[in-house]
Protein backbone atom coordinates (compact mmCIF):
# COMPACT_ATOMS: atom_id res chain seq x y z
CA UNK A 1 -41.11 156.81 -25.33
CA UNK A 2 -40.10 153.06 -25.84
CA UNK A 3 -40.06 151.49 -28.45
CA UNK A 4 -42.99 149.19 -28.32
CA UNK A 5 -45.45 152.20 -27.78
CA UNK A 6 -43.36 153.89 -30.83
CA UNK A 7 -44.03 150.67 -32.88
CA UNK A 8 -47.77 149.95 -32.13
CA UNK A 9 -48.87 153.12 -31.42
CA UNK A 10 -47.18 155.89 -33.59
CA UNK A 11 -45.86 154.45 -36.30
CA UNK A 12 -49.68 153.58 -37.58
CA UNK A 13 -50.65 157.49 -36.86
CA UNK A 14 -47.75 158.31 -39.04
CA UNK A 15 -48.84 155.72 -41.67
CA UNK A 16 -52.11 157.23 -42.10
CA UNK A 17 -51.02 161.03 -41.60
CA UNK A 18 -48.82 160.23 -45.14
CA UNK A 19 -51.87 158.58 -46.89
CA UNK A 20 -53.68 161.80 -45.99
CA UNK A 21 -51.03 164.23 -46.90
CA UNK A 22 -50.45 162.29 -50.13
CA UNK A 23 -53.84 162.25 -51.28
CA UNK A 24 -54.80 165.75 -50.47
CA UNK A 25 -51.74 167.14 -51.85
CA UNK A 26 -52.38 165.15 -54.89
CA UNK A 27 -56.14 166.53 -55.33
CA UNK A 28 -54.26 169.94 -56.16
CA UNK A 29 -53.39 168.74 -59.22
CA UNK A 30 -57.20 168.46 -60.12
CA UNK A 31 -59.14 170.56 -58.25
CA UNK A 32 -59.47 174.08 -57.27
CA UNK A 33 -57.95 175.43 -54.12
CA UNK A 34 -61.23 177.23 -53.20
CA UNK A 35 -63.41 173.66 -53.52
CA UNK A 36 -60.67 171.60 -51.71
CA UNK A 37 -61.43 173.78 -49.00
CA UNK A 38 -65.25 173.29 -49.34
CA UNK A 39 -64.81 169.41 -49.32
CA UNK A 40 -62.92 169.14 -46.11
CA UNK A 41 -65.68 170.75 -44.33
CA UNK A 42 -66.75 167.11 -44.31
CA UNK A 43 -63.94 166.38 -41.62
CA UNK A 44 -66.10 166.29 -38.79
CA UNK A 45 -68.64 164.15 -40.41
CA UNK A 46 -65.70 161.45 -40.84
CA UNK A 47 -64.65 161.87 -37.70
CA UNK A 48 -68.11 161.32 -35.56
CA UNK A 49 -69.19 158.69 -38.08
CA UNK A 50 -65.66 156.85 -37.29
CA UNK A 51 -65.76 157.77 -33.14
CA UNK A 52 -69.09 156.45 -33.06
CA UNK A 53 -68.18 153.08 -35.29
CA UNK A 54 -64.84 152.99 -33.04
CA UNK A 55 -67.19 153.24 -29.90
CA UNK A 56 -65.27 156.50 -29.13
CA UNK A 57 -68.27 158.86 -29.30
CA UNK A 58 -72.00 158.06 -28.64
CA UNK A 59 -74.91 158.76 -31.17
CA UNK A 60 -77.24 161.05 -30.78
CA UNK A 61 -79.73 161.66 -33.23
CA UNK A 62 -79.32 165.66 -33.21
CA UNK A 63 -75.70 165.12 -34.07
CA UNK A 64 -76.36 162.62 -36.86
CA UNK A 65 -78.78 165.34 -38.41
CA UNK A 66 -76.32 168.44 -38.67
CA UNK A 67 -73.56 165.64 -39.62
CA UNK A 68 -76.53 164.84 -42.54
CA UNK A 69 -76.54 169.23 -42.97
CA UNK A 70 -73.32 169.41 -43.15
CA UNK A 71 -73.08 166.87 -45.72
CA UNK A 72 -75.98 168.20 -48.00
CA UNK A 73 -73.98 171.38 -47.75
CA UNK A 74 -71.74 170.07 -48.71
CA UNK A 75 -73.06 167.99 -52.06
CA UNK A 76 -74.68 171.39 -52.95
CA UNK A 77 -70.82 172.91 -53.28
CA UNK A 78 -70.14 170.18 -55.43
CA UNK A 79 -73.04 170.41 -57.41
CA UNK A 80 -72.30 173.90 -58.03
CA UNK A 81 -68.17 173.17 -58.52
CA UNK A 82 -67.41 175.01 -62.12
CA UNK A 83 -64.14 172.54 -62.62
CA UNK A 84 -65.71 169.67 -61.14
CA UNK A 85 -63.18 166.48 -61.27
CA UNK A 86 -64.21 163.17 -60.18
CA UNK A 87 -60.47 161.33 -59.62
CA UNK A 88 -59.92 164.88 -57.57
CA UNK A 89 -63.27 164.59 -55.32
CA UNK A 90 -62.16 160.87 -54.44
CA UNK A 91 -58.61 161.72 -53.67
CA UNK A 92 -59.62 164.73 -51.07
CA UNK A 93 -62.41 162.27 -49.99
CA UNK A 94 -59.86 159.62 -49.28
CA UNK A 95 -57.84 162.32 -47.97
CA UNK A 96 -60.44 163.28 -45.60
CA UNK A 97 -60.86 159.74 -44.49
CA UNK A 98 -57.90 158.78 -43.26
CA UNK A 99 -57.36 161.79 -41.50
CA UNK A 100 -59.98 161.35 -39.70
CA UNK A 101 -58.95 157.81 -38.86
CA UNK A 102 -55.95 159.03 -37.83
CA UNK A 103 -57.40 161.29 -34.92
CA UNK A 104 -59.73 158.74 -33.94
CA UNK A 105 -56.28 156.57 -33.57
CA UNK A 106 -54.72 159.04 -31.31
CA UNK A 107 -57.25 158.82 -29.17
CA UNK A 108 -57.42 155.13 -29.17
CA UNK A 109 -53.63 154.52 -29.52
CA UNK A 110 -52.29 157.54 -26.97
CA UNK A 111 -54.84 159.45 -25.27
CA UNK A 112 -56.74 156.50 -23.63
CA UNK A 113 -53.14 155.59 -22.48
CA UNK A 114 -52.88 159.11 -20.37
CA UNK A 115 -50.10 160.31 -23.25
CA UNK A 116 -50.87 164.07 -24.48
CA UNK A 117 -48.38 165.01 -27.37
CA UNK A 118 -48.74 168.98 -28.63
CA UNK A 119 -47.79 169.82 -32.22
CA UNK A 120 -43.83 169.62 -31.99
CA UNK A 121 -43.89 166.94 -30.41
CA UNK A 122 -46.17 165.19 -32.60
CA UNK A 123 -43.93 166.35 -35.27
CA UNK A 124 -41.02 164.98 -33.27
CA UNK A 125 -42.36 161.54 -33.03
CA UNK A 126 -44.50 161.14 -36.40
CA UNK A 127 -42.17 162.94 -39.39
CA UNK A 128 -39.51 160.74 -39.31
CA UNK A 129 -42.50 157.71 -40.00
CA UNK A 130 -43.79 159.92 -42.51
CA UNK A 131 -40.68 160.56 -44.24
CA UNK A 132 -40.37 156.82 -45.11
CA UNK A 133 -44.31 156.60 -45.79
CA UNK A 134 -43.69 159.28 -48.07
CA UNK A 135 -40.19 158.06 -49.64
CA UNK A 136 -41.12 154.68 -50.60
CA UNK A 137 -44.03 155.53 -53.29
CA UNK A 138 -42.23 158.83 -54.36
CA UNK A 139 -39.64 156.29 -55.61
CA UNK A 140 -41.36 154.18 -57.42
CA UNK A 141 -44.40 156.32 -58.34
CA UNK A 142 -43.59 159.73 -59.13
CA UNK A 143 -39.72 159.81 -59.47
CA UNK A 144 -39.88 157.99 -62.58
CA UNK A 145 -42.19 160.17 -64.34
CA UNK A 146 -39.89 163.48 -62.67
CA UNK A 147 -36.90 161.47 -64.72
CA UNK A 148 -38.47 161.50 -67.99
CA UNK A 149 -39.43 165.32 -67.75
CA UNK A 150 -35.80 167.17 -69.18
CA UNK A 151 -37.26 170.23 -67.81
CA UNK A 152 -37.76 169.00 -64.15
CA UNK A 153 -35.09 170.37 -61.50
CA UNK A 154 -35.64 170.73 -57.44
CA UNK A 155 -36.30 174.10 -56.18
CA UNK A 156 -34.82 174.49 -52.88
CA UNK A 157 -35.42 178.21 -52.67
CA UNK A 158 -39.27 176.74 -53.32
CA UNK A 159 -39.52 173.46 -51.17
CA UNK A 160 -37.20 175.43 -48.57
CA UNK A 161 -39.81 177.93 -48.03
CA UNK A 162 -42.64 175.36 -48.11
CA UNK A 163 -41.06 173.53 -45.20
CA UNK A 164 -40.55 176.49 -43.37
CA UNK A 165 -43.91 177.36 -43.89
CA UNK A 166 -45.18 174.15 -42.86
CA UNK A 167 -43.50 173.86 -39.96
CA UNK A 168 -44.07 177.55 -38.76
CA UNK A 169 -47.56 176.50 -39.08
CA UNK A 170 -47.35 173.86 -36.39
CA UNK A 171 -45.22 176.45 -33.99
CA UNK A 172 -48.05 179.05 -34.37
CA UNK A 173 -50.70 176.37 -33.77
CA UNK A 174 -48.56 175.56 -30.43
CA UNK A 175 -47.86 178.96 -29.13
CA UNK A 176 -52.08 179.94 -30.08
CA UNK A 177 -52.96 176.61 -28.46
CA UNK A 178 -50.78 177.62 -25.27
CA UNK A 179 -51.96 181.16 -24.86
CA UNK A 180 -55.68 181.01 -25.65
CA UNK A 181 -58.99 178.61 -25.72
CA UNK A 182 -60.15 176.26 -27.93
CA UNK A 183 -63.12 178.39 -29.23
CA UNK A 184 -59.96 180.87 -30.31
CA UNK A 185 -59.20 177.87 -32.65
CA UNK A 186 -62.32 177.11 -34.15
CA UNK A 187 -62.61 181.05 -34.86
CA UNK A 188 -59.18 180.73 -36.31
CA UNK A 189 -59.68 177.97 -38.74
CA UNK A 190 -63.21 179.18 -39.70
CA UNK A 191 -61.60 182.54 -40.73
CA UNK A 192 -58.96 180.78 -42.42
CA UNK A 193 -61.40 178.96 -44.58
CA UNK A 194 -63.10 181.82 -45.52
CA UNK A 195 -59.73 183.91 -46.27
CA UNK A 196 -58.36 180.96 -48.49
CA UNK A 197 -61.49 180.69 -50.49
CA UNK A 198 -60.95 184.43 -51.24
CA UNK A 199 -57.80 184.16 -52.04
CA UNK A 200 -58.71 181.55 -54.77
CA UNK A 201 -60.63 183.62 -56.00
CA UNK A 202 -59.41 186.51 -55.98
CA UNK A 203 -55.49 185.96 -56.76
CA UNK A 204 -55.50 182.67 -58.27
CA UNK A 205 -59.06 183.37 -60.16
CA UNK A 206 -60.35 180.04 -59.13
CA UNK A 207 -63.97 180.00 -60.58
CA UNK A 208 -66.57 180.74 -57.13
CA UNK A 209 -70.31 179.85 -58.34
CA UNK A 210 -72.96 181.23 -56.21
CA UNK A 211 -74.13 177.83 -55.32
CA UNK A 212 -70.72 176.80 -54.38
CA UNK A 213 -70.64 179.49 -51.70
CA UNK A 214 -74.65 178.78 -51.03
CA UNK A 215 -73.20 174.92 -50.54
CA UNK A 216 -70.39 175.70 -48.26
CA UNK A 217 -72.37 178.87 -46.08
CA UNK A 218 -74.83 175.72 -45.16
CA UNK A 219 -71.77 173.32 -43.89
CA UNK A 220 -70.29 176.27 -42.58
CA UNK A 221 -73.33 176.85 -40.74
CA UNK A 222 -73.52 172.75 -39.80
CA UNK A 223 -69.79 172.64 -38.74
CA UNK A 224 -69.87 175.77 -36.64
CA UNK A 225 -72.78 174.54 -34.59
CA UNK A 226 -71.02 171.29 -33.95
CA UNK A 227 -68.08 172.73 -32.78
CA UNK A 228 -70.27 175.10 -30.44
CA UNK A 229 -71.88 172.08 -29.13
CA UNK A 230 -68.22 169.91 -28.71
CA UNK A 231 -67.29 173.44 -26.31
CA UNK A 232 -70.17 173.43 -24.27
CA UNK A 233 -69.94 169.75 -23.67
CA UNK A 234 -66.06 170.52 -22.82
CA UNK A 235 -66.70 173.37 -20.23
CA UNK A 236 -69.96 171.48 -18.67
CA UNK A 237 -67.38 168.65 -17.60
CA UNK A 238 -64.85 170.78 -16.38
CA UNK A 239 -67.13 172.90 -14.25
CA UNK A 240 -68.60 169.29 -13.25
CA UNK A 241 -64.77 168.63 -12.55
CA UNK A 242 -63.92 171.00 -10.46
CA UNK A 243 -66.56 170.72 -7.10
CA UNK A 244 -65.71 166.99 -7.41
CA UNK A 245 -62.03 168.05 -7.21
CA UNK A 246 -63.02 170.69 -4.52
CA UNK A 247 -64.79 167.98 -2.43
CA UNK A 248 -61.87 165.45 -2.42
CA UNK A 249 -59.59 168.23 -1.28
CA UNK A 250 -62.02 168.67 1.28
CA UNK A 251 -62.55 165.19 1.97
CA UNK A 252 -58.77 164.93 2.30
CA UNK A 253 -58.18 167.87 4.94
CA UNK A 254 -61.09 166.09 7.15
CA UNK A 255 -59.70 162.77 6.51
CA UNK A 256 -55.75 164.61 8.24
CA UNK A 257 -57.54 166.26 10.75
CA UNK A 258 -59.39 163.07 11.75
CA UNK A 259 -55.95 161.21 11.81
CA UNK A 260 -54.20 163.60 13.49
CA UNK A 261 -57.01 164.10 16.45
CA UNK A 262 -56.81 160.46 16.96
CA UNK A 263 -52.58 160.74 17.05
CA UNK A 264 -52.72 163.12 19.90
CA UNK A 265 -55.87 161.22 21.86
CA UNK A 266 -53.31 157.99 21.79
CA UNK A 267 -50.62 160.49 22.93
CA UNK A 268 -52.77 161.56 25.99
């Protein structure tokens, strides 16, 4: 990769990647692990609403309305939230916004430029931004409050195993990715979403209202059907792919027979 495409291409992805990881870590602090989770169901709503204002996906009407489901399923969580924190609900909204600008940039920045990056080497390219996105405001914003706690020390045993964790995520994503499909994914993160929330509550006795689970079975519900619809579209282009890509190669073999006919007729 040179280093202009580094420069105006990844270096912004890995500028808003750290916003995102520093605001949604930073909603921890306030909110409950189980709600966080309930909030970002409101990722795909960011990302149409930003595709379609980036002229990267088209509106439909039918989409707009689950987007609107998914976000009354949302607000319906929130309305139900036990601990409910409003500096936490615009952090993980913030959070959720520049994420979502972020993928919207890779497909502006790298995929419309024929470049396909999987997780490592995303991580490859992009940490070493992020490291310095991250650095700068640690130093100046949360360093000096570390300094003035006497009981604050740096628990390697702790991060170590975070980082390890963190980054065996993105392996297992990459190996999954490589040996399965896409709806494998989806049916990944949605049980994910529901095994976190249970762990909340069960092990970390996050407070679960009824209409907090009523909120988040409806975006559930509204984010499951969009991703359903995002697979079909997928495989109706590829099986639209493939008997263009079967006529060319037919196209082609006429095209070499034709020529070589015409070699031997000049031969004669």
């Amino acid at each position: 990769m040179s280093w202009d495409l580094y420069v105006k291409s990844v270096i912004p992805i890995g500028l808003l990647y750290s916003l995102s990881l520093w605001l949604s870590n930073s909603a921890y602090i306030y909110l409950s692990v189980s709600f966080i989770q309930m909030l970002k169901a409101l990722m795909p709503v960011a990302v149409y609403t930003i595709g379609v204002m980036a002229k990267k996906e088209s509106f439909k009407s039918e989409t707009m309305a689950n987007m609107i489901s998914i976000s009354i399923g949302v607000a319906i969580a929130a309305y139900g939230e036990a601990k409910f924190d409003s500096m936490g609900v615009v952090l993980q909204l913030g959070a959720v916004a520049f994420e979502a600008t972020r993928l919207v940039m890779i497909q502006i920045l790298l995929t419309s430029r024929g470049i396909s990056l999987n997780p490592i080497t995303s991580l490859y390219y992009v940490a070493p931004c992020c490291l310095v996105f991250l650095f700068l405001p640690w130093v100046y914003v949360e360093y000096p409050i570390l300094t003035e706690r006497s009981s604050f020390h740096l628990d390697f045993v702790i991060f170590g195993t975070n980082s390890f964790c963190a980054f065996a995520l993105n392996l297992a994503v990459f190996l999954l990715v490589g040996k399965t499909s896409a709806l494998t994914m989806n049916v990944a993160g949605v049980v994910k979403d529901w095994l976190l929330i249970a762990f909340s509550w069960s092990v970390i006795k996050d407070t679960v209202t009824p209409i907090n689970l009523l909120g988040y079975a409806l975006a559930f519900l509204g984010v499951g059907y969009y991703n359903h619809s995002k697979l079909q579209a997928l495989k109706a282009k590829e099986t639209q792919k493939k008997p263009d890509e079967e006529a060319g190669m037919l196209l082609a073999e006429k095209n070499e027979e034709s020529s070589g006919s015409k070699k031997n007729e000049s031969q004669d």
